[in-house]
N, C-alpha and C. Protein backbone atom coordinates (compact mmCIF):
# COMPACT_ATOMS: atom_id res chain seq x y z
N UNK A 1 28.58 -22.28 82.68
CA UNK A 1 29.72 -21.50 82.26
C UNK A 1 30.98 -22.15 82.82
N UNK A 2 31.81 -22.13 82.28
CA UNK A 2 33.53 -22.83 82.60
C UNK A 2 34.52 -22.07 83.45
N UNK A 3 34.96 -22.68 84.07
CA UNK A 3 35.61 -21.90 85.11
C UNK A 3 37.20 -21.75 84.44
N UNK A 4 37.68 -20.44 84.48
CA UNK A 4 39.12 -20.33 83.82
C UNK A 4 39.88 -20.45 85.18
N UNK A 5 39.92 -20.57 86.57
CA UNK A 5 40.73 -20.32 87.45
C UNK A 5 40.34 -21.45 88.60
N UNK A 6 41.21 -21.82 89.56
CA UNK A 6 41.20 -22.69 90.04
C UNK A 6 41.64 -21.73 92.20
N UNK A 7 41.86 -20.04 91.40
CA UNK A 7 42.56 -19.94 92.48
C UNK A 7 42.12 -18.85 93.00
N UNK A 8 41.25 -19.26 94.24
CA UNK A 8 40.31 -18.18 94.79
C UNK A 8 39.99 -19.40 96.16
N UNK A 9 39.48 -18.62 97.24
CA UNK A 9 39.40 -19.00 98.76
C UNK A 9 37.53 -20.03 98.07
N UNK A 10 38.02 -21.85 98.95
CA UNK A 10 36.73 -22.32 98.79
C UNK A 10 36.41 -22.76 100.64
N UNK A 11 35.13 -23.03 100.40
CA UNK A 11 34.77 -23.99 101.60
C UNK A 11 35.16 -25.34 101.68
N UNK A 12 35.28 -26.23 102.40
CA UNK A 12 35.43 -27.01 102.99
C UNK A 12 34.18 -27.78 101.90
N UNK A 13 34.29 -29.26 101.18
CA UNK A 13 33.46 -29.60 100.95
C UNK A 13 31.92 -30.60 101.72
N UNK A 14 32.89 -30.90 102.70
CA UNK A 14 32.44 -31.52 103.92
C UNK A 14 32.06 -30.30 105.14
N UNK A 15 31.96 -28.93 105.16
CA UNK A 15 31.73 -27.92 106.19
C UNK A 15 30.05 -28.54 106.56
N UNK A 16 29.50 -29.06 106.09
CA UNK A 16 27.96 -29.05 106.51
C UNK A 16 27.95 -30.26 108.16
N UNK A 17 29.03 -30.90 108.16
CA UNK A 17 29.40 -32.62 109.37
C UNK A 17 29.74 -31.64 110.40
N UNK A 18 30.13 -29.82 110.45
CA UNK A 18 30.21 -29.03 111.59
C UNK A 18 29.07 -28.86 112.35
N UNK A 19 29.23 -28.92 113.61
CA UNK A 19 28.13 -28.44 114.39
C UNK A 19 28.24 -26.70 114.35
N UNK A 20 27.12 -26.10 114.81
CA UNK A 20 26.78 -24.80 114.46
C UNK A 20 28.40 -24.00 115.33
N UNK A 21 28.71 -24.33 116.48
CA UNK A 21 29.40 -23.61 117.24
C UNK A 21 30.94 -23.79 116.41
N UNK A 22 31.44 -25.32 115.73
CA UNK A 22 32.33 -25.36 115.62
C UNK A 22 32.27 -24.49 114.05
N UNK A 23 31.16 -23.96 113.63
CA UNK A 23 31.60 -23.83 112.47
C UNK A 23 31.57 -22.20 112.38
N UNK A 24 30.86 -21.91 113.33
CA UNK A 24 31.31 -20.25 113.61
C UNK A 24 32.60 -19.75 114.29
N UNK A 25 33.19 -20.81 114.93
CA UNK A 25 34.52 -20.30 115.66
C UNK A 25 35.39 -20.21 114.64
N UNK A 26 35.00 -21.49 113.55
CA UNK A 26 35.78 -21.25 112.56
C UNK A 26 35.69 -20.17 111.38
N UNK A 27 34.50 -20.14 110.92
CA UNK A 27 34.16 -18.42 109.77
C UNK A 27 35.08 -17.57 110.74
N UNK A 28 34.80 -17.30 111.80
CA UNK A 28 35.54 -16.05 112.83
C UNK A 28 36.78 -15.80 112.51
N UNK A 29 37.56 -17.38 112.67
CA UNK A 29 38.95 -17.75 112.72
C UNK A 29 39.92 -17.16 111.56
N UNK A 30 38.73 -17.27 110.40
CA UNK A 30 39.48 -17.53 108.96
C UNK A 30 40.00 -15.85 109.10
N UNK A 31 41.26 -16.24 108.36
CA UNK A 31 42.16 -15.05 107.89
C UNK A 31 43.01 -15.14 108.84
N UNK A 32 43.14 -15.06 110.21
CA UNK A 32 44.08 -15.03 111.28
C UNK A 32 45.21 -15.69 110.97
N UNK A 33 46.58 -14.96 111.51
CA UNK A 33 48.18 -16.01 111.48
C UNK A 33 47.53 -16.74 112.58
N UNK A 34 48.27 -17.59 112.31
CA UNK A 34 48.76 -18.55 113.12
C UNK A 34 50.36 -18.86 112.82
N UNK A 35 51.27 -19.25 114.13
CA UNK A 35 52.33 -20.02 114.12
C UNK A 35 52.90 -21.48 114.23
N UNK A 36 53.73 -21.54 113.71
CA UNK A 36 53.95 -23.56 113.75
C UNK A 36 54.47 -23.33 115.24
N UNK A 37 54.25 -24.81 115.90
CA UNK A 37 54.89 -24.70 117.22
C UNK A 37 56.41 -24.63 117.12
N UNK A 38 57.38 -24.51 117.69
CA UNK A 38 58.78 -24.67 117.88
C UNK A 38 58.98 -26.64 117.09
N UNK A 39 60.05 -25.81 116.32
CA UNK A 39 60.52 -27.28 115.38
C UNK A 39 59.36 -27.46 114.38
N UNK A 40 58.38 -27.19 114.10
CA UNK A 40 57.60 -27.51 113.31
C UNK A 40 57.28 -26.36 112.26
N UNK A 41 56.65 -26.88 111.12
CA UNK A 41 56.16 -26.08 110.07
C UNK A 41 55.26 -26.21 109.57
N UNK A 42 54.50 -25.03 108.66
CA UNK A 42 53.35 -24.94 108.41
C UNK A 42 53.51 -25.25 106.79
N UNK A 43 52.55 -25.39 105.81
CA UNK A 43 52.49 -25.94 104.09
C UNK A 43 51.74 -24.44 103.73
N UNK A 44 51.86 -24.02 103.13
CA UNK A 44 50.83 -23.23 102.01
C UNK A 44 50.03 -24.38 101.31
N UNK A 45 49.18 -24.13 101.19
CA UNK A 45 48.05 -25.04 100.76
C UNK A 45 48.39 -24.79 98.80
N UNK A 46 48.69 -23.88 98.39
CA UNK A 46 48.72 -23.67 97.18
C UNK A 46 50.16 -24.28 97.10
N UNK A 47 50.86 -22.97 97.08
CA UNK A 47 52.61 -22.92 96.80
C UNK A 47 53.31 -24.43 97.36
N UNK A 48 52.73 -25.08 98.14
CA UNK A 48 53.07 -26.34 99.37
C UNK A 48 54.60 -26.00 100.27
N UNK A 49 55.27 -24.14 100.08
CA UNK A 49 56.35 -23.96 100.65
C UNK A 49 55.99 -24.22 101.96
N UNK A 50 57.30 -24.31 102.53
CA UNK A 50 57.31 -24.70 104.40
C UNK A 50 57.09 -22.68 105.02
N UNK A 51 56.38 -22.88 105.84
CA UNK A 51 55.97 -21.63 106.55
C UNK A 51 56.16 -21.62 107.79
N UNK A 52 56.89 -20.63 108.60
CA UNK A 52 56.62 -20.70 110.16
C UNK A 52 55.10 -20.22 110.44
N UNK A 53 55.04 -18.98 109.77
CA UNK A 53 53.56 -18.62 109.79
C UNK A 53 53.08 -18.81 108.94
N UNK A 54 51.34 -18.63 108.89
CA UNK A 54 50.55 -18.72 108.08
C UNK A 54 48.81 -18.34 107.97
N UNK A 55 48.58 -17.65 106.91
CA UNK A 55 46.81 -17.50 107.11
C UNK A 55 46.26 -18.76 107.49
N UNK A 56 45.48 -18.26 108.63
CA UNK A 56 44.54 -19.70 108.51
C UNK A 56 43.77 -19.33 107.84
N UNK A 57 42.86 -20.63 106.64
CA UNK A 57 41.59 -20.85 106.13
C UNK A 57 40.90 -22.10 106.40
N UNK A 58 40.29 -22.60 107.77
CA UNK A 58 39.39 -23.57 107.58
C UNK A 58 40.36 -24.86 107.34
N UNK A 59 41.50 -24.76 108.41
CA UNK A 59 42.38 -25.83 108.37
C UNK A 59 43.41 -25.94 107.67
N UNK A 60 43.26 -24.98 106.80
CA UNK A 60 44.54 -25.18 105.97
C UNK A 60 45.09 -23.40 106.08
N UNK A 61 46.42 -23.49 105.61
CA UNK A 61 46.98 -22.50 105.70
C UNK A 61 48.23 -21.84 104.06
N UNK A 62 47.93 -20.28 104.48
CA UNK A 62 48.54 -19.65 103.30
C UNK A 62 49.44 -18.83 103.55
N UNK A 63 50.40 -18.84 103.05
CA UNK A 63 51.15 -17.54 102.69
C UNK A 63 50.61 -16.47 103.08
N UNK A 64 50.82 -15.18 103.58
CA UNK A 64 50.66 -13.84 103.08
C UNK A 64 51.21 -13.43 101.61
N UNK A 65 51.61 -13.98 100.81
CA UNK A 65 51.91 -13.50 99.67
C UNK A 65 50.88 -14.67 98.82
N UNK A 66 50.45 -15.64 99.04
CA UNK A 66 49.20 -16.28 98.35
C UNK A 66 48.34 -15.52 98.98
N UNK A 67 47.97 -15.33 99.97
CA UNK A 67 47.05 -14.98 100.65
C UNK A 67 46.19 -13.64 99.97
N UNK A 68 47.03 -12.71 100.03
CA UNK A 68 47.30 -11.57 99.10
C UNK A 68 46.34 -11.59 97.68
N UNK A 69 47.28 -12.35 97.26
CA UNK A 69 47.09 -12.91 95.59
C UNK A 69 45.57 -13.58 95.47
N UNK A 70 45.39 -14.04 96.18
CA UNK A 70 43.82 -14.82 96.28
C UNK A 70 42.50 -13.64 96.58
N UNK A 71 42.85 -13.18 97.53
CA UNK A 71 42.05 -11.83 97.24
C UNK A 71 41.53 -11.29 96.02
N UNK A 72 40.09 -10.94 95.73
CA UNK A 72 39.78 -10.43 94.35
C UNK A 72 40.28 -8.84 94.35
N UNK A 73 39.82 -8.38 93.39
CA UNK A 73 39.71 -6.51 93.24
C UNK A 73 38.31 -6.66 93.78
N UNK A 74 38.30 -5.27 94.18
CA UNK A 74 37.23 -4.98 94.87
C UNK A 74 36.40 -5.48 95.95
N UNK A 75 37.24 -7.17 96.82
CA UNK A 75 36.81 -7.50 97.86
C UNK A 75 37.16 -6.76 98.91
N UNK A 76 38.02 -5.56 99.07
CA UNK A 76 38.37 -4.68 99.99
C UNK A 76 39.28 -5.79 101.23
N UNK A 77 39.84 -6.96 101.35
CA UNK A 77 40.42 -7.60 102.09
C UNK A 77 39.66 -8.85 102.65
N UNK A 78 38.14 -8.65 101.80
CA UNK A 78 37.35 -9.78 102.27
C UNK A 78 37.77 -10.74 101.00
N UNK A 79 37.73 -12.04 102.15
CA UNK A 79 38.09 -13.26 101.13
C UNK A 79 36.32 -14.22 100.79
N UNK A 80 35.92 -13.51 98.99
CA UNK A 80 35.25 -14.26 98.88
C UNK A 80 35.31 -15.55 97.71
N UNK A 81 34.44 -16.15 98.33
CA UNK A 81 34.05 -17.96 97.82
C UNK A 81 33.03 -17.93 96.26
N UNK A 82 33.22 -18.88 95.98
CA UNK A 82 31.50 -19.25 94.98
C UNK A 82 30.43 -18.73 95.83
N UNK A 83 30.58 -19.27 97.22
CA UNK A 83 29.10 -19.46 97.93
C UNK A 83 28.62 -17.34 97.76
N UNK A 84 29.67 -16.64 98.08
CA UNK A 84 29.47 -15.18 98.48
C UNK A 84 29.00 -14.65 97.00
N UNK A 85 29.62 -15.22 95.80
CA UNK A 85 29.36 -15.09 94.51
C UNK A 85 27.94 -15.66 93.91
N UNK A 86 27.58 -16.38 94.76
CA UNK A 86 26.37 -17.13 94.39
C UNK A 86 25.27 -16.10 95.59
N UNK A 87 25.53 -15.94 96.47
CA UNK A 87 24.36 -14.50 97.69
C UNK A 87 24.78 -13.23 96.61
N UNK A 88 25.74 -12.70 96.65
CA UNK A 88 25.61 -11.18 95.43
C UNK A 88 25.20 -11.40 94.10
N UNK A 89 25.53 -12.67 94.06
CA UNK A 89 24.73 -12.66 92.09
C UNK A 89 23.49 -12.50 92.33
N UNK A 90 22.38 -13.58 93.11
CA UNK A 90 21.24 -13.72 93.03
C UNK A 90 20.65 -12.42 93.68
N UNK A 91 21.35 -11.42 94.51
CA UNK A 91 20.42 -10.43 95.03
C UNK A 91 20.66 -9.66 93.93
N UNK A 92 21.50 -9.34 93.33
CA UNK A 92 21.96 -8.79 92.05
C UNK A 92 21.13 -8.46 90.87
N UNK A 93 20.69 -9.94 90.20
CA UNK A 93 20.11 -10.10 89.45
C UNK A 93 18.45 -9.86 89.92
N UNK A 94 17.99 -9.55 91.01
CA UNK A 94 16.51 -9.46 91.64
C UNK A 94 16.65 -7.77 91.61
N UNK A 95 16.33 -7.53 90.16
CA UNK A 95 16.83 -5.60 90.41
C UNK A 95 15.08 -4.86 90.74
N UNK A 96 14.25 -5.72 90.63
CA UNK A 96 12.56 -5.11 90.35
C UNK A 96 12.41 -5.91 92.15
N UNK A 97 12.26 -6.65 92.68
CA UNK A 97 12.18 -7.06 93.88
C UNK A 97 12.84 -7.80 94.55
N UNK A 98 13.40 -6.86 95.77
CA UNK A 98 14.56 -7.49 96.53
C UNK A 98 14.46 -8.78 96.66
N UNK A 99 15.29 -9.27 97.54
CA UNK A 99 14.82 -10.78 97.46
C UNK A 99 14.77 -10.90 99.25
N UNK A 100 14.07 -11.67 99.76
CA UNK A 100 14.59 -11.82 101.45
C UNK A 100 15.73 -12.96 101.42
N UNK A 101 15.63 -12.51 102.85
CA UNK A 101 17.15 -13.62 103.39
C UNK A 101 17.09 -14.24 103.48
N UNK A 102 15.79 -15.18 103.69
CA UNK A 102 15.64 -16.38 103.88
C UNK A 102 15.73 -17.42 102.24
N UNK A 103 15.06 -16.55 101.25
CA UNK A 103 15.22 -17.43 99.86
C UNK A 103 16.86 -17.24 99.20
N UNK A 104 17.71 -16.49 100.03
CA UNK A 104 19.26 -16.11 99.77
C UNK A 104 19.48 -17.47 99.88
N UNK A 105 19.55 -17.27 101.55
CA UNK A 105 20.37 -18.72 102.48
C UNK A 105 19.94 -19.82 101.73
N UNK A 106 18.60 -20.11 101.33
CA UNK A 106 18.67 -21.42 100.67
C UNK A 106 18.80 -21.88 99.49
N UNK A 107 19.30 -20.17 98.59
CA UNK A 107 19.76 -20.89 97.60
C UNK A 107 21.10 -20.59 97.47
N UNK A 108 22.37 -20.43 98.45
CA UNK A 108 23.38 -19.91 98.26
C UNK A 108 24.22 -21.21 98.12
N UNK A 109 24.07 -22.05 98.19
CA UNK A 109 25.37 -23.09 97.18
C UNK A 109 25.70 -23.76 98.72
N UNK A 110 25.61 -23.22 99.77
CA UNK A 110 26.28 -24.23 101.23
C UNK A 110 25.22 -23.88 102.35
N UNK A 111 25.22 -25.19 103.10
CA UNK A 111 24.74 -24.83 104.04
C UNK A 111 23.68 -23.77 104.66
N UNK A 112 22.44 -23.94 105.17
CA UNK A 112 21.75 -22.44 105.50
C UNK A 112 22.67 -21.98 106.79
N UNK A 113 22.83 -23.00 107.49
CA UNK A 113 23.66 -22.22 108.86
C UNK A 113 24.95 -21.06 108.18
N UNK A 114 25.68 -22.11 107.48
CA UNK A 114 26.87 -21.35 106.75
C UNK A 114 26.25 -19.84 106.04
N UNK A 115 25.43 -19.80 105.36
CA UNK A 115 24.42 -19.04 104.24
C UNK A 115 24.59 -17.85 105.12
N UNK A 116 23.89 -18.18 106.63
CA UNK A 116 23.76 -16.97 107.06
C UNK A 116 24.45 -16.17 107.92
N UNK A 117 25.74 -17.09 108.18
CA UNK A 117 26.80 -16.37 109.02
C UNK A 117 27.23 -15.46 107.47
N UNK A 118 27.43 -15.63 106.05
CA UNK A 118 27.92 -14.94 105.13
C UNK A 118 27.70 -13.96 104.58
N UNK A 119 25.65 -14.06 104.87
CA UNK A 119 24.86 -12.60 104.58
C UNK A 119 25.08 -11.44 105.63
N UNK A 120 25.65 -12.67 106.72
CA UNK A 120 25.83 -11.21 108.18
C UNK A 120 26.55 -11.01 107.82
N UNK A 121 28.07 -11.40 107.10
CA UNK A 121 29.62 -10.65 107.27
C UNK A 121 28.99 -10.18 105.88
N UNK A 122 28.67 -10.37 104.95
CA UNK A 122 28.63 -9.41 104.03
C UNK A 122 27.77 -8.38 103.99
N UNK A 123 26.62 -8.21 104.82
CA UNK A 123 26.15 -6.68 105.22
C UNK A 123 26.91 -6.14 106.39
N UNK A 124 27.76 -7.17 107.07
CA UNK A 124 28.34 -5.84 108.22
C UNK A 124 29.53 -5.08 106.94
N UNK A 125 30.54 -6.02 106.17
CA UNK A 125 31.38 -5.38 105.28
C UNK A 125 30.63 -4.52 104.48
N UNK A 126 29.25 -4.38 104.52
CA UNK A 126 28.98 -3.28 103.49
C UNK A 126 28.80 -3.59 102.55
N UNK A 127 28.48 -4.78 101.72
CA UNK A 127 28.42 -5.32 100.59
C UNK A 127 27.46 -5.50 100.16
N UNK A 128 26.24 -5.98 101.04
CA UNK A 128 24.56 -6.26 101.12
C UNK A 128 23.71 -5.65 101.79
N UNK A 129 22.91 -4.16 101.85
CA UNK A 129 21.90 -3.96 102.80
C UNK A 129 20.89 -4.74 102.96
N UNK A 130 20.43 -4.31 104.23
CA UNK A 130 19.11 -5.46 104.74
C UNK A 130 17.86 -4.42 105.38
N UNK A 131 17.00 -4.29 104.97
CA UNK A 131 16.25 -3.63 105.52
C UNK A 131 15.54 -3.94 106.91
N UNK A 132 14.46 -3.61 107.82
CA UNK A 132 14.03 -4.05 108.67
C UNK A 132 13.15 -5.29 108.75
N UNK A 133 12.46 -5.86 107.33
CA UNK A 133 12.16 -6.64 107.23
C UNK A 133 12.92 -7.98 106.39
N UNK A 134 13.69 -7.76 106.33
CA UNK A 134 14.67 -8.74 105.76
C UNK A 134 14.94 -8.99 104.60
N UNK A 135 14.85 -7.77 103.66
CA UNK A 135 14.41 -7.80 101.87
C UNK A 135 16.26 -7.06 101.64
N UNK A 136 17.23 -7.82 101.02
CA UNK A 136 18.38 -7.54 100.33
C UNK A 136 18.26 -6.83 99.68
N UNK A 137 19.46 -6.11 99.57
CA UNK A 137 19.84 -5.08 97.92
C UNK A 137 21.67 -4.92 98.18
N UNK A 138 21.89 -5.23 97.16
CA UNK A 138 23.31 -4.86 96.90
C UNK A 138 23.75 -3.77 96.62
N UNK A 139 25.00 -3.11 97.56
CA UNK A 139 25.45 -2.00 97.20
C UNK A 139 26.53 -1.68 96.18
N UNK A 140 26.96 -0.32 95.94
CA UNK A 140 27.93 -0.34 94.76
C UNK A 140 29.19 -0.78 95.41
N UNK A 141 29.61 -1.15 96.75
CA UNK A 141 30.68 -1.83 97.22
C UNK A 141 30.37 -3.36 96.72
N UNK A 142 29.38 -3.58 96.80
CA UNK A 142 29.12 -5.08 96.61
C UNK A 142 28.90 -5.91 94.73
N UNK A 143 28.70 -4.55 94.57
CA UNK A 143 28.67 -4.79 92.83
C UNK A 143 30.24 -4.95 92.47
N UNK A 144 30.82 -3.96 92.99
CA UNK A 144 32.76 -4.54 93.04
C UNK A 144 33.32 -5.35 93.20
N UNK A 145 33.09 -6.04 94.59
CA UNK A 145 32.99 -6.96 95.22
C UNK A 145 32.72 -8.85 93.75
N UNK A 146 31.42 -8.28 93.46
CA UNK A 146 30.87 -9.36 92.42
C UNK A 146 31.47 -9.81 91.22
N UNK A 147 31.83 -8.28 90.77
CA UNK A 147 32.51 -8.54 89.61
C UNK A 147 33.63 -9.16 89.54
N UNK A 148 34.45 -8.66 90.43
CA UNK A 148 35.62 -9.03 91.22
C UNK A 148 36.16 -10.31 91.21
N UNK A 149 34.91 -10.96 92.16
CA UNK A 149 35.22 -12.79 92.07
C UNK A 149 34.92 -13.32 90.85
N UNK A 150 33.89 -12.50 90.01
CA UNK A 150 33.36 -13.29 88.80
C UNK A 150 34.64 -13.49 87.92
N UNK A 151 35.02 -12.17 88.27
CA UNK A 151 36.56 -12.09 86.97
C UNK A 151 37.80 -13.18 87.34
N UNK A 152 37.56 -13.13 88.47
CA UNK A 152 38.31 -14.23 89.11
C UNK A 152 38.33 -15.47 88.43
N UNK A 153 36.90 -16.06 88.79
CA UNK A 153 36.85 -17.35 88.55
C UNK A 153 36.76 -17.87 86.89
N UNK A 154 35.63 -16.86 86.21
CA UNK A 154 35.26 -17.21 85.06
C UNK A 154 36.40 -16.14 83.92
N UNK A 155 37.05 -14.79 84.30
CA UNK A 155 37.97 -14.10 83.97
C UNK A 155 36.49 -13.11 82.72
N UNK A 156 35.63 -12.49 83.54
CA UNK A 156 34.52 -11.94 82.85
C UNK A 156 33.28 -11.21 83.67
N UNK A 157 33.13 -10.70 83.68
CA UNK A 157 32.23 -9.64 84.43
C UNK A 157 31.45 -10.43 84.67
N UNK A 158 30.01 -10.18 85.82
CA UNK A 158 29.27 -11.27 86.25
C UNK A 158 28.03 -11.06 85.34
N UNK A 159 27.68 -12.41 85.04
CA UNK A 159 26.48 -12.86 84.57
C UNK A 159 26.13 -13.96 85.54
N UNK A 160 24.13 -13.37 85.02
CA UNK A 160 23.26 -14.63 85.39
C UNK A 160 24.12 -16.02 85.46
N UNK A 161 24.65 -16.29 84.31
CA UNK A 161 24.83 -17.69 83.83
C UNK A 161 25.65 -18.18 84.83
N UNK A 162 26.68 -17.67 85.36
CA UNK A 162 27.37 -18.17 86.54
C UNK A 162 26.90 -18.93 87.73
N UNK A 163 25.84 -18.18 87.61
CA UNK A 163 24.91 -18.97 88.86
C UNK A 163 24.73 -20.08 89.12
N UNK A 164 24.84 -20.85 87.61
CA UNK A 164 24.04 -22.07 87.46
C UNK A 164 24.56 -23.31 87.91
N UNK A 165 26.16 -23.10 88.21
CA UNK A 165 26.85 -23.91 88.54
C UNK A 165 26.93 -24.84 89.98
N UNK A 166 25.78 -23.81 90.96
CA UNK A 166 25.79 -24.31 92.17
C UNK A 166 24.85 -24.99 92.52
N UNK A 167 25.10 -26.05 93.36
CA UNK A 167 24.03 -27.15 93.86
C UNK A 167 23.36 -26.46 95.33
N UNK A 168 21.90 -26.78 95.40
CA UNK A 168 21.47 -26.71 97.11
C UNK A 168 22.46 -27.66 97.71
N UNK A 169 22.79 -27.44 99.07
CA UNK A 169 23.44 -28.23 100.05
C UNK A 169 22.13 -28.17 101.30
N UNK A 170 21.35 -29.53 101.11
CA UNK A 170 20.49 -29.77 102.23
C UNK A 170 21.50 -30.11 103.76
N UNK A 171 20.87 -29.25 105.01
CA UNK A 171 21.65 -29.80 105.72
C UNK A 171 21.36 -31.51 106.38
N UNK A 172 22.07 -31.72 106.71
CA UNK A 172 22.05 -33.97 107.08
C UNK A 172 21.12 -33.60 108.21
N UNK A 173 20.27 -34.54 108.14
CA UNK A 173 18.99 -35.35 108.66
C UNK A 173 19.39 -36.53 109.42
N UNK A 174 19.57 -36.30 110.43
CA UNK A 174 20.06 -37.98 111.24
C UNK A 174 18.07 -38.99 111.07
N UNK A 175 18.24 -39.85 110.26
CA UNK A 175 16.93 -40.83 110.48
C UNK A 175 16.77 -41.41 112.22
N UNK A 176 15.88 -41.41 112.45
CA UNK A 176 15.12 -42.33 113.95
C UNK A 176 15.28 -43.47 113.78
N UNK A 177 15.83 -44.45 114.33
CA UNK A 177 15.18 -46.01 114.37
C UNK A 177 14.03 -46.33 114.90
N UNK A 178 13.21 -47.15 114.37
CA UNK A 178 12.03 -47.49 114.53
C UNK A 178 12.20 -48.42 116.04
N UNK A 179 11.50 -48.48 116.76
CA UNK A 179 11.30 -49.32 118.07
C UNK A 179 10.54 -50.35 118.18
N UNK A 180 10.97 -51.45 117.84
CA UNK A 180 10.60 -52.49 117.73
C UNK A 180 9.59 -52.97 119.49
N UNK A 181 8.58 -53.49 119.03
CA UNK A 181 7.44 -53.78 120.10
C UNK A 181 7.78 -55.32 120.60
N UNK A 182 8.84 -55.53 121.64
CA UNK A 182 9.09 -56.78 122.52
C UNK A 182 8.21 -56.88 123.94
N UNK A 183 7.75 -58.10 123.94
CA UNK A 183 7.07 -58.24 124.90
C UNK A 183 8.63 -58.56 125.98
N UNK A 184 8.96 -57.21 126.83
CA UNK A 184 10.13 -57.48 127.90
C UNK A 184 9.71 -57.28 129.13
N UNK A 185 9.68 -58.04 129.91
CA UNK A 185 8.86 -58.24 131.61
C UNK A 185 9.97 -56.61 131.91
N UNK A 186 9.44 -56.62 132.92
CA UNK A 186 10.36 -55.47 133.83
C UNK A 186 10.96 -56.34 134.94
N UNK A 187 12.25 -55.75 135.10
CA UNK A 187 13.04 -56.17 136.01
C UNK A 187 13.02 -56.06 137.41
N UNK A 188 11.89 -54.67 137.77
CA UNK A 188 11.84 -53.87 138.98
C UNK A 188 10.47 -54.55 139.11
């Protein structure tokens, strides 16, 4: 399906090169002002106006009046992504058996680390219950929520078909070097 909009909160396409700590200080971070130091200024990432203040998002920074504007209906002040659109579609569409959290995170479009800091903020916001064994269901906050970004991005209530647009993001695998067998005396 084709995307009509370009203007809605994304990840970082490179967020997966974070280590786990730096990348939760940052989910935490997002939304917070921040100020330029004395003499300096901040960009809106959209508008590119000069800002003393500004939302942070993940390094870059917005307006409160983009900021605002980027917000869907029905995210209640939560700023969601593809990735959050891609966890509520798929629990969404699983209306005969929940789905667990674990087949969410790995198919949510980023990162599993990322995956699952997003299923926590979106069941603490109320958007996703979780039962005791870890089986999803979306609530009618979260069906708002869905439609919301869908209308956003594609300008159309959510469908399956939206889904299709997202890739797994395996997280990086550092390879071993092999250890080559030298006959080396010892020194000691």
């Amino acid at each position: 399906m084709q995307k009509r909009s370009n203007l809605y909160f994304k990840y970082p396409p490179n967020i997966h090169e974070l280590d786990l700590a730096t990348m939760v200080n940052m989910f935490r971070s997002r939304g917070e002002p921040q100020k330029a130091a004395p003499g300096e200024y901040l960009a809106c990432a959209v508008t590119q106006h000069l800002l003393k203040e500004g939302k942070w998002w993940f390094g870059v920074h917005y307006s409160q009046k983009t900021w605002d504007n980027l917000l869907t209906k029905g995210s209640e002040g939560y700023p969601l992504t593809e990735a959050e659109l891609n966890v509520l579609g798929r629990i969404y569409i699983s209306t005969e058996d929940a789905p667990h959290r674990e087949v969410i995170e790995k198919s949510a479009g980023v990162t599993e680390k990322l995956a699952y800091l997003i299923v926590n903020d979106l069941r603490a916001f109320g958007f996703i219950a979780e039962d005791d064994t870890g089986f999803l269901r979306i609530t009618p906050r979260g069906e708002k929520a869905l439609n919301g970004i869908a209308r956003r991005i594609y300008e159309k209530r959510f469908m399956p078909e939206m889904l299709n647009n997202y890739e797994v993001v395996e997280d990086p695998t550092i390879e071993r070097a092999q250890k080559k067998d030298l006959d080396q005396k010892s020194l000691f």
